[in-house]
Protein backbone atom coordinates (compact mmCIF):
# COMPACT_ATOMS: atom_id res chain seq x y z
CA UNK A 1 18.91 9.81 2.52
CA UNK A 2 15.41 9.09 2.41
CA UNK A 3 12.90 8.11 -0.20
CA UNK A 4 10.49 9.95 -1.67
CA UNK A 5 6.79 8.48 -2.06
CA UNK A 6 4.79 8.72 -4.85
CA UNK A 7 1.05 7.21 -5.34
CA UNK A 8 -0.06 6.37 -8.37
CA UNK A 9 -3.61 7.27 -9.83
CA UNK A 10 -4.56 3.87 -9.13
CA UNK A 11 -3.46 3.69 -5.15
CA UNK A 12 -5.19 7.00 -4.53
CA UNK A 13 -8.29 5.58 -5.98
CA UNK A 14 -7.36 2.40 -3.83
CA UNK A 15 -6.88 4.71 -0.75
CA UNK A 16 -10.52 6.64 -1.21
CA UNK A 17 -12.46 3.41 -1.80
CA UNK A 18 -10.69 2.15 1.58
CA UNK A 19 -11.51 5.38 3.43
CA UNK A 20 -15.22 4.98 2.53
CA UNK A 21 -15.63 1.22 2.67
CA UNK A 22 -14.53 1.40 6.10
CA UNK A 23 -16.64 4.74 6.87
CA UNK A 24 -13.92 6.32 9.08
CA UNK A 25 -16.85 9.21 9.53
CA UNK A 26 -18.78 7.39 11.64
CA UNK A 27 -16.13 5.77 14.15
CA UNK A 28 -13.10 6.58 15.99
CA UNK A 29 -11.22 3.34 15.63
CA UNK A 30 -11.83 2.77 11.94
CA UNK A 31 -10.45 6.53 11.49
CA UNK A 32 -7.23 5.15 13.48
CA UNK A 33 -6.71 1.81 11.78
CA UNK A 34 -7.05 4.56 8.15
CA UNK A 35 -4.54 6.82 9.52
CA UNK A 36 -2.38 3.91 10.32
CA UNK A 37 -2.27 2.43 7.01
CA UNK A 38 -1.51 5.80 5.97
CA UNK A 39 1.51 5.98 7.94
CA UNK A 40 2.54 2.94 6.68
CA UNK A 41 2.28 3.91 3.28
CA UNK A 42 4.65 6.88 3.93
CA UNK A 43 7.16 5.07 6.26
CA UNK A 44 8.09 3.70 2.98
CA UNK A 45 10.17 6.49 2.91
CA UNK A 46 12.62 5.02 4.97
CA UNK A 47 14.18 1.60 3.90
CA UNK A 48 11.64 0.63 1.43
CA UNK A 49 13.71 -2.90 0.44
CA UNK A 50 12.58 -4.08 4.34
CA UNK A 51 9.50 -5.92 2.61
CA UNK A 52 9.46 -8.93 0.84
CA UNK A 53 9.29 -9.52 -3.14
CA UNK A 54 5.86 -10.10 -4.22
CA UNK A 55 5.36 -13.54 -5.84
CA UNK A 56 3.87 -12.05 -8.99
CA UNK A 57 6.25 -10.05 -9.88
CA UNK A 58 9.75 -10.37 -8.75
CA UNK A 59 10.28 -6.75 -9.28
CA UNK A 60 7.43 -5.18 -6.83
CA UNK A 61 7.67 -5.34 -3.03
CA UNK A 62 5.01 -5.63 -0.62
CA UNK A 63 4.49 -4.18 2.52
CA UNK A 64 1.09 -6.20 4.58
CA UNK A 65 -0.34 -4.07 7.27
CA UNK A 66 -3.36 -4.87 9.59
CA UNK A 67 -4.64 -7.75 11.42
CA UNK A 68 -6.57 -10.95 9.98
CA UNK A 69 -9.19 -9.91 8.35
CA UNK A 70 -8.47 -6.69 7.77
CA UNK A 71 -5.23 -7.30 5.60
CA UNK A 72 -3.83 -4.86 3.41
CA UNK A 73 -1.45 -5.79 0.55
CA UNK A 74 0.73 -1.70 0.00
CA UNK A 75 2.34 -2.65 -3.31
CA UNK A 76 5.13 -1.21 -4.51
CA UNK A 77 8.48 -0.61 -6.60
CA UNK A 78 11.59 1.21 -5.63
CA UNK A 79 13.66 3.42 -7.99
CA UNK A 80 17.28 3.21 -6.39
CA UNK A 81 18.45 5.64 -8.42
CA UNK A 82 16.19 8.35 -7.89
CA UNK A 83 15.11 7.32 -4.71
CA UNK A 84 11.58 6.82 -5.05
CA UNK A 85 9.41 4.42 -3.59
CA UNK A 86 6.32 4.08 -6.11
CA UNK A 87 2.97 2.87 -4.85
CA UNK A 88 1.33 0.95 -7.32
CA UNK A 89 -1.91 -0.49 -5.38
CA UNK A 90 -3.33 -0.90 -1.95
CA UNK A 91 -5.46 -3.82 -1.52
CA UNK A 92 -7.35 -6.06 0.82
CA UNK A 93 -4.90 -9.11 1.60
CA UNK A 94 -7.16 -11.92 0.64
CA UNK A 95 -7.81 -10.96 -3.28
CA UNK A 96 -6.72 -13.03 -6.20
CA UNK A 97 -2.98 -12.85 -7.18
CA UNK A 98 -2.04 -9.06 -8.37
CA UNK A 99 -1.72 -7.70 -11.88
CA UNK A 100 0.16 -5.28 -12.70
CA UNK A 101 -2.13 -4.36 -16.29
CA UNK A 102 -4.99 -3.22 -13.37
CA UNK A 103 -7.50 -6.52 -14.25
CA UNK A 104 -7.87 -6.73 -10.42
């Protein structure tokens, strides 16, 4: 049975500033590389425990996708009991260490 995947406020917010930063308007492969970090947001879906713990927080998982230096960190925690993958921030790889109060 598959997961469902949520976003939070925050990782929408995280998405948007991503889409624009990158200006997927104006080219054809930085509209691919968005759509693929989309997809990899949603294959979360399936076998969400795949990715390693997070050092800052032994209870959220991370899933890295990209190529150095275009890194994203897809943050996360998984509800096994209702099944839902919850994605708490998308980030660029090479920021400080996460917090989960939102200081970063």
């Amino acid at each position: 049975m598959a997961y469902r995947v949520e976003l939070t406020e925050r990782a929408a917010r995280d998405l948007g500033r991503i889409y624009r930063t990158i200006n997927t308007d104006g080219s054809a492969r930085a509209r691919d590389w968005f759509k693929g970090l989309e997809k990899a947001v949603f294959s979360l879906d399936e076998h969400p425990a795949r990715a390693p713990v997070i050092p800052e927080d032994d209870t959220l998982r991370h899933l890295l996708y990209g190529r150095k230096p275009n890194v994203c960190r897809i943050i996360y925690a998984i509800d096994e009991r209702d099944r839902v993958v919850t994605v708490l921030h998308i980030r660029h790889g090479a920021r400080k260490a996460f917090t989960s109060s939102g200081g970063n």
